[in-house]
C-alpha atoms as a PDB file:
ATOM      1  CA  UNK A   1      64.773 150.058  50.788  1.00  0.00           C
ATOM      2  CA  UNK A   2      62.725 147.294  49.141  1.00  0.00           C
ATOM      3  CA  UNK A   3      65.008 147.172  46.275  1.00  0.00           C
ATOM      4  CA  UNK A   4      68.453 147.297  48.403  1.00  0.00           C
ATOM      5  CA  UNK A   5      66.542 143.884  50.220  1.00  0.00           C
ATOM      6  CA  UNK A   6      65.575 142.461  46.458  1.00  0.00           C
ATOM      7  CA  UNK A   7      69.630 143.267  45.876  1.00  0.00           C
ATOM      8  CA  UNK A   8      70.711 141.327  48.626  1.00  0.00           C
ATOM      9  CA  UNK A   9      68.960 138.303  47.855  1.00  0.00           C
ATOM     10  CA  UNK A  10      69.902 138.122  44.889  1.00  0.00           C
ATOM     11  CA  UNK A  11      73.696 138.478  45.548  1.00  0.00           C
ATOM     12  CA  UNK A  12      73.242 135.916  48.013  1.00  0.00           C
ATOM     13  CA  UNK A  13      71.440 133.434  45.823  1.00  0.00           C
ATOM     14  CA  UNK A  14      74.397 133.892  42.972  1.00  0.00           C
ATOM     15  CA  UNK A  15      77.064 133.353  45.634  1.00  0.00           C
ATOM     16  CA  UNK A  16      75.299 129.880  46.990  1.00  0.00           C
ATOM     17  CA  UNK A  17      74.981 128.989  43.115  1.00  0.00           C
ATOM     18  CA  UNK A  18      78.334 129.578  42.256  1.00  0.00           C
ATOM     19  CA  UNK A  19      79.902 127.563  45.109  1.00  0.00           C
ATOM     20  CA  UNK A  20      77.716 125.096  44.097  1.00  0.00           C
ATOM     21  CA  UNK A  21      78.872 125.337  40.137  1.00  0.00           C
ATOM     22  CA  UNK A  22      82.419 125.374  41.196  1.00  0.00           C
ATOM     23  CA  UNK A  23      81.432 122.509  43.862  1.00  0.00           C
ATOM     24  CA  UNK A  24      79.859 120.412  40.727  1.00  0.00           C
ATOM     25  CA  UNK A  25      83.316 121.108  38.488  1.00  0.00           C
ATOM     26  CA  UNK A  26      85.494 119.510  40.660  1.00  0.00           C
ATOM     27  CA  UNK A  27      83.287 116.460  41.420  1.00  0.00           C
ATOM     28  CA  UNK A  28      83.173 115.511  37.267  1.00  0.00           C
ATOM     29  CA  UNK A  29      86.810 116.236  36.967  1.00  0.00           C
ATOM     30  CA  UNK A  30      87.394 113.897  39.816  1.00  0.00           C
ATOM     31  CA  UNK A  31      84.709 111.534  37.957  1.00  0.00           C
ATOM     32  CA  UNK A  32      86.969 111.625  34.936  1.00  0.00           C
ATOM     33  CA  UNK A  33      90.027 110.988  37.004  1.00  0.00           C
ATOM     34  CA  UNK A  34      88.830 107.803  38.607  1.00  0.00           C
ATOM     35  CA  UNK A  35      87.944 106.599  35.059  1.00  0.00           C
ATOM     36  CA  UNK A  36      90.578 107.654  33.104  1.00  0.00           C
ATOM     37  CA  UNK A  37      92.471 105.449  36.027  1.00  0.00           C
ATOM     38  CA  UNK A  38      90.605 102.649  35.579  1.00  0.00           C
ATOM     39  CA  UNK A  39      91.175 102.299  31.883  1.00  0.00           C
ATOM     40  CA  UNK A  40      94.466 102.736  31.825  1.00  0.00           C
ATOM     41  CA  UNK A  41      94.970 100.325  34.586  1.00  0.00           C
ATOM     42  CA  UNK A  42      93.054  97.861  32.338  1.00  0.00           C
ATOM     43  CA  UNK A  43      95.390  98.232  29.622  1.00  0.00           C
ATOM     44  CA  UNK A  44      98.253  97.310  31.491  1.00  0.00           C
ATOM     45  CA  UNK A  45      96.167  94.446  32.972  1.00  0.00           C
ATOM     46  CA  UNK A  46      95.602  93.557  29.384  1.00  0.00           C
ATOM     47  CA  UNK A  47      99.179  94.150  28.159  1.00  0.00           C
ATOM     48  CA  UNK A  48     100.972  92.291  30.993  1.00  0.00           C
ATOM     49  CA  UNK A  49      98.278  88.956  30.140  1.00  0.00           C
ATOM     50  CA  UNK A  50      98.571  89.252  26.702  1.00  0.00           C
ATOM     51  CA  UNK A  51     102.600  89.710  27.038  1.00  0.00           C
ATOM     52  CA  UNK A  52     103.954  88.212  30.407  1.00  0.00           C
ATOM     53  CA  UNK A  53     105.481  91.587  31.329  1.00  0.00           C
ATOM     54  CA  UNK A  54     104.368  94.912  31.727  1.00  0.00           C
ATOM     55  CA  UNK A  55     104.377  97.687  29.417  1.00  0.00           C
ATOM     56  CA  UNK A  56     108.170  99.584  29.296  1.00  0.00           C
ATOM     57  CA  UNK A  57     106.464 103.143  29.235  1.00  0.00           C
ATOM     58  CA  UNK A  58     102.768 104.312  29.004  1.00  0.00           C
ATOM     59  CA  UNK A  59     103.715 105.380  25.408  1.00  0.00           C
ATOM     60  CA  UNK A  60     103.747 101.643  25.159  1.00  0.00           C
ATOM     61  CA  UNK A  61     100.298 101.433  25.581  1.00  0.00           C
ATOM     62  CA  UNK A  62      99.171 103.392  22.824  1.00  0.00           C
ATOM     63  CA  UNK A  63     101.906 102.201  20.298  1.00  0.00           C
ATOM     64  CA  UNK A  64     100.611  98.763  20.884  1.00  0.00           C
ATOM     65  CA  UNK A  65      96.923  99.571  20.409  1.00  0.00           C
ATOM     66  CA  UNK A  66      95.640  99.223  23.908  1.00  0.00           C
ATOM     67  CA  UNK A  67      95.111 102.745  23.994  1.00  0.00           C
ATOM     68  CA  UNK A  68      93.919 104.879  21.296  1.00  0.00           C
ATOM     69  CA  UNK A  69      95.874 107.543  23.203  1.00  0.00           C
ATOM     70  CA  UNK A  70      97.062 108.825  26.652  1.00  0.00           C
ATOM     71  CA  UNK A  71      94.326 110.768  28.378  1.00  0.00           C
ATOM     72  CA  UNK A  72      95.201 114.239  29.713  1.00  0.00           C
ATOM     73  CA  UNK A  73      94.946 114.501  33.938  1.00  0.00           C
ATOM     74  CA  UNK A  74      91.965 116.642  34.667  1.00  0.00           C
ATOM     75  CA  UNK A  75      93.645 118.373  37.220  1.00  0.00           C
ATOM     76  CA  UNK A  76      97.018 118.954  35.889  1.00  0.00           C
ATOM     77  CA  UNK A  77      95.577 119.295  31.643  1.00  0.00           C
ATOM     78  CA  UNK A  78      98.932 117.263  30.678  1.00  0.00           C
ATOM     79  CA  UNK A  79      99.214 113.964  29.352  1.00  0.00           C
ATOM     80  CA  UNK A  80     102.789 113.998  30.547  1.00  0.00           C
ATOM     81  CA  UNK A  81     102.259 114.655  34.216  1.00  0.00           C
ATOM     82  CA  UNK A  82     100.959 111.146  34.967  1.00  0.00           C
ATOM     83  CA  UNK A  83     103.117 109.445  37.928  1.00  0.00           C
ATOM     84  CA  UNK A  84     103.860 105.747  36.712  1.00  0.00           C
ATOM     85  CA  UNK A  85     104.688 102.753  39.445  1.00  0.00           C
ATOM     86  CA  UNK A  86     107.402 100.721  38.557  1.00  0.00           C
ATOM     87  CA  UNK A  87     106.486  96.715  38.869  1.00  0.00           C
ATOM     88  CA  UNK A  88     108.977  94.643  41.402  1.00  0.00           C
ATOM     89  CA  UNK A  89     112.111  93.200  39.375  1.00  0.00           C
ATOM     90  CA  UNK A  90     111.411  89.305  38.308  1.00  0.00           C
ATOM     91  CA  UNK A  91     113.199  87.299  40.190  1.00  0.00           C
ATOM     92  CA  UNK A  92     113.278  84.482  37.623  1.00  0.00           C
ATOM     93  CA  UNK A  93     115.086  86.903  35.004  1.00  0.00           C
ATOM     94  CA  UNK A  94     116.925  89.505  36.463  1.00  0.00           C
ATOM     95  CA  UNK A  95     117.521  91.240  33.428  1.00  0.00           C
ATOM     96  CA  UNK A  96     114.273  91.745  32.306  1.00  0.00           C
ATOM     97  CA  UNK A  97     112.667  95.528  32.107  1.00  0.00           C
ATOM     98  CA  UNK A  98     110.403  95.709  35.272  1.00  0.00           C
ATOM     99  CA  UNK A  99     107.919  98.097  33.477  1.00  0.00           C
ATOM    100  CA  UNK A 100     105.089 100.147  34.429  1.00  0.00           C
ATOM    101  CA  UNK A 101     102.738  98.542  37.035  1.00  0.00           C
ATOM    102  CA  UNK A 102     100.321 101.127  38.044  1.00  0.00           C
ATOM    103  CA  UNK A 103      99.902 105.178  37.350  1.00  0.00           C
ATOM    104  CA  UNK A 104      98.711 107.710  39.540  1.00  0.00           C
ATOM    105  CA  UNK A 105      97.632 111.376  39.020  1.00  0.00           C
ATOM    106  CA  UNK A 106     100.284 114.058  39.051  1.00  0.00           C
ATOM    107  CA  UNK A 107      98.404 116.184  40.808  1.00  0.00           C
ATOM    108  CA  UNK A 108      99.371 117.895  44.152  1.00  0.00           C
ATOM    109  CA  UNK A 109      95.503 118.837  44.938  1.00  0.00           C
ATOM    110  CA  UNK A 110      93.105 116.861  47.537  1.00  0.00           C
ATOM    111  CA  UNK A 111      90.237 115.828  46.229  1.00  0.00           C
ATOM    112  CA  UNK A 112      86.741 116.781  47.701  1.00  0.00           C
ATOM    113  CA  UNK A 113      86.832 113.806  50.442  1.00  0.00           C
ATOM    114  CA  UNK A 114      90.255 114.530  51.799  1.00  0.00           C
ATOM    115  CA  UNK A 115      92.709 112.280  49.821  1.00  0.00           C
ATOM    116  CA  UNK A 116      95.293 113.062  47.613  1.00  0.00           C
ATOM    117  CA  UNK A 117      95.154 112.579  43.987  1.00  0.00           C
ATOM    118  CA  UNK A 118      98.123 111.319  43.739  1.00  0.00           C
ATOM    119  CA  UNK A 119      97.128 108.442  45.884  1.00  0.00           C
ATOM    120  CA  UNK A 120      94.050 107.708  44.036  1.00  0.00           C
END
């Protein structure tokens, strides 16, 4: 009897600590998400102020050096699933490439407080 009560704790104690481990993998891939974000939303800060447009693709990015490379999406492990924003057309040159003005995740997940990646 004492052993089947020893048992039970224990199973119980594993269960809360793996909810927990699975709890604390999600939060530092959503940590990496939020800063992989805000780099490469730096770049094309930096690119369109160095350049007066912004960059054609994100390949641009790293061709041009303000990226060593693309990051891969935590969620999705691709660095081809990110979901670029294309900038307005400029009205003072219509002909111009708008290029990419923000990126989002390509994830469809939520993350732990409700939101979409993809809206990040």
């Amino acid at each position: 009897m004492e052993l089947m009560v020893v048992m039970s704790l224990i199973i119980i104690l594993a269960t809360m600590g793996l909810v927990q481990y699975r709890h604390s993998i999600v939060f530092s891939k959503e940590a990496i998400l939020r800063r992989d974000l805000f780099y490469m939303r730096d770049a094309i800060d930096q690119y369109y102020a160095d350049k007066n447009q912004y960059p054609s693709t994100l390949d641009a990015l790293v061709s041009d050096g303000y990226l060593r490379r693309l990051p891969k999406d935590p969620f999705t492990s691709s660095e081809s699933s990110w979901q670029t924003v294309q900038a307005e057309p400029n009205p003072n040159n219509p002909i111009a490439e708008a290029g990419v003005y923000d990126i989002k995740s390509g994830s469809d997940a939520s993350a732990l407080d409700g939101t979409k990646y993809a809206d990040w």
